[in-house]
N, C-alpha and C. Protein backbone atom coordinates (compact mmCIF):
# COMPACT_ATOMS: atom_id res chain seq x y z
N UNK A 1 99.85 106.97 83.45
CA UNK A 1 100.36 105.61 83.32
C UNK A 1 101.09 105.24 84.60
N UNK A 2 100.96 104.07 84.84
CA UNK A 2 101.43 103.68 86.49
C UNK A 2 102.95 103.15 85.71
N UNK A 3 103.93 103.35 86.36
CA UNK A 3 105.32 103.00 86.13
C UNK A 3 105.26 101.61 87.48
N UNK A 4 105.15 100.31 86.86
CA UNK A 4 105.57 99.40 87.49
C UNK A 4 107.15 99.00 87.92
N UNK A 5 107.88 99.60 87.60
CA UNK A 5 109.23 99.44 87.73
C UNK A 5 109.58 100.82 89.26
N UNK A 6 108.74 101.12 89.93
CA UNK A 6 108.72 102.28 90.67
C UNK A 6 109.61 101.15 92.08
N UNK A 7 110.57 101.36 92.91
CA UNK A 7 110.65 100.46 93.49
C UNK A 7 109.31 101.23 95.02
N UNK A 8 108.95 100.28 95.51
CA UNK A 8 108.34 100.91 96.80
C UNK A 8 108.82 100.42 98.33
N UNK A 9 109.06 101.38 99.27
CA UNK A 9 109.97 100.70 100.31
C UNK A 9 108.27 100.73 101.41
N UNK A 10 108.64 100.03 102.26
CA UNK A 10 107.75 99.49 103.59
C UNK A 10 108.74 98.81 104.02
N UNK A 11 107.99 98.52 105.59
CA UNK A 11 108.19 97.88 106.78
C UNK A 11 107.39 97.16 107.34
N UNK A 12 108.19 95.70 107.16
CA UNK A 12 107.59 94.51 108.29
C UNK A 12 108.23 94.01 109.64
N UNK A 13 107.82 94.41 110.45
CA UNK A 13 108.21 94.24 111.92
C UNK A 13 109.49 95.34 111.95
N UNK A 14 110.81 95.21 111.93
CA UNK A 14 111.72 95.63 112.00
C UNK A 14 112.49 95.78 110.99
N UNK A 15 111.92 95.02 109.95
CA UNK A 15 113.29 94.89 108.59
C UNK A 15 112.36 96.06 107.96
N UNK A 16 113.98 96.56 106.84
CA UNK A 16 112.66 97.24 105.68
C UNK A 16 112.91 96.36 104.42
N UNK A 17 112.10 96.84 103.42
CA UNK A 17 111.73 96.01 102.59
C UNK A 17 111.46 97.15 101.49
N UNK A 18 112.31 97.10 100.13
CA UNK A 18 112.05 97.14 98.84
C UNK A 18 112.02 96.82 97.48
N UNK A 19 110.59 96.65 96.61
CA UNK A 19 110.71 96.03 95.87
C UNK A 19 109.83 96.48 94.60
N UNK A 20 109.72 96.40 93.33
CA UNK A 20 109.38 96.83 92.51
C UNK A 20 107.78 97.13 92.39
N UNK A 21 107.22 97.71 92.05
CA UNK A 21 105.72 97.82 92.44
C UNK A 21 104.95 96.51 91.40
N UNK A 22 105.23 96.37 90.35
CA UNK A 22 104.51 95.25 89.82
C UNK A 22 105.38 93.65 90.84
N UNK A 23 106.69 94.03 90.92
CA UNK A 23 106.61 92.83 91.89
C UNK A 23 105.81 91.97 93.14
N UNK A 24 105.36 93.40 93.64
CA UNK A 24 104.75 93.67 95.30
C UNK A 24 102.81 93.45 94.57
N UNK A 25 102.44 93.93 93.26
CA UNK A 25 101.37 93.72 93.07
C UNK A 25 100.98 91.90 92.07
N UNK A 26 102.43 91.33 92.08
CA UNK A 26 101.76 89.96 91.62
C UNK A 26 101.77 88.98 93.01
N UNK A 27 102.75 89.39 93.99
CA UNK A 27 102.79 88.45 95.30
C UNK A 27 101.47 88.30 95.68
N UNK A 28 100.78 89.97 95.98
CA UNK A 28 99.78 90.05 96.50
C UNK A 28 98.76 89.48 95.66
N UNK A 29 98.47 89.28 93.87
CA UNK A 29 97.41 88.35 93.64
C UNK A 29 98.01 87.50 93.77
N UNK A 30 98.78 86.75 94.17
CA UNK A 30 98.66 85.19 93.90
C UNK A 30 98.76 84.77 95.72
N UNK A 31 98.78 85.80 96.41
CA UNK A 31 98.51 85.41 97.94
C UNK A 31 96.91 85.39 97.83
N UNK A 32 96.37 86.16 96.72
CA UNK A 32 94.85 86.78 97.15
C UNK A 32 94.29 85.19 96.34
N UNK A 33 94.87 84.81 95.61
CA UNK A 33 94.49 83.83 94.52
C UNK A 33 94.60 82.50 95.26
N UNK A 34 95.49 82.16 96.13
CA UNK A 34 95.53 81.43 96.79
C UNK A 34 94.98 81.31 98.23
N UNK A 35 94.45 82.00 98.23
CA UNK A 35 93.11 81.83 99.81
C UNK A 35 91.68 81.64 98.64
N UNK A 36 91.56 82.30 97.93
CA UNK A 36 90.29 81.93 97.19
C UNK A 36 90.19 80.17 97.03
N UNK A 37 91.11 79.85 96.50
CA UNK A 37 91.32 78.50 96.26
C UNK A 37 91.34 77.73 97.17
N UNK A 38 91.73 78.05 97.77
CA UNK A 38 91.39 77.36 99.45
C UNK A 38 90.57 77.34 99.84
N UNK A 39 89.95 78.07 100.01
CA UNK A 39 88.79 78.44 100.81
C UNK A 39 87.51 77.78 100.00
N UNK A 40 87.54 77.64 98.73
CA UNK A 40 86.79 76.72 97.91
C UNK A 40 86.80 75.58 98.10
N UNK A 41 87.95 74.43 97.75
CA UNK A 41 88.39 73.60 98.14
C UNK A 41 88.33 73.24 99.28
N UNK A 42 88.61 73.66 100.04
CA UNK A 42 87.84 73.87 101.69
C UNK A 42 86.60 73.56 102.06
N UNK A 43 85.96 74.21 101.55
CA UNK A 43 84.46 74.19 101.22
C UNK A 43 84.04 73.00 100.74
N UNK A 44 84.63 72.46 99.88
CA UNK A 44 83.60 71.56 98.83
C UNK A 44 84.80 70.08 99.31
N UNK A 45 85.90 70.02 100.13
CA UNK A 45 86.08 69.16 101.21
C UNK A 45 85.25 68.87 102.27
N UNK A 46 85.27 69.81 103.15
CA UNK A 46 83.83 70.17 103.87
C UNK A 46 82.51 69.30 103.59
N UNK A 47 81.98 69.64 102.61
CA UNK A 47 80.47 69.53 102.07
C UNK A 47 80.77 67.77 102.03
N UNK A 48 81.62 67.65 101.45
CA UNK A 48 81.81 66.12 100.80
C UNK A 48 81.99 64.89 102.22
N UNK A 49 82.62 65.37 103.36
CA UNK A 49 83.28 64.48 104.65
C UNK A 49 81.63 64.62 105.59
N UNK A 50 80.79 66.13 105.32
CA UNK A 50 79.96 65.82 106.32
C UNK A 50 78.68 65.43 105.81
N UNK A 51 78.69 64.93 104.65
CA UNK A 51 77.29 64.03 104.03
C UNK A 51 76.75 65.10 103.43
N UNK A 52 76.87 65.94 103.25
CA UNK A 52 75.69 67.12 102.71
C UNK A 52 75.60 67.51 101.35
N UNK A 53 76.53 66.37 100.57
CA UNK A 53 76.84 66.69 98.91
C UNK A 53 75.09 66.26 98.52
N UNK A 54 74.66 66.85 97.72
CA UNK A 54 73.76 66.47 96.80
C UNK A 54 73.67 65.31 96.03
């Protein structure tokens, strides 16, 4: 069983940084969740400004 309450330490640039492991694993989907969405939206902006919608 994964213990989400594990804190996990890392380093960005110079600071350190710790934080709970289910904390550190919802940032990361909703960073991952939010480029998907973009990148869709993006897309189907795209399609729509350069005439190519169906």
């Amino acid at each position: 069983m994964i213990d989400f309450k594990k804190n996990i330490k890392f380093r960005i640039g110079s600071e350190d940084w710790e934080m709970p492991l289910g904390v550190l694993l919802l940032l990361i989907g909703i960073a991952v969740g939010l480029m998907i969405a973009g990148a869709y939206f993006g897309f189907e902006f795209g399609k729509s400004v350069s005439g190519l919608s169906d």
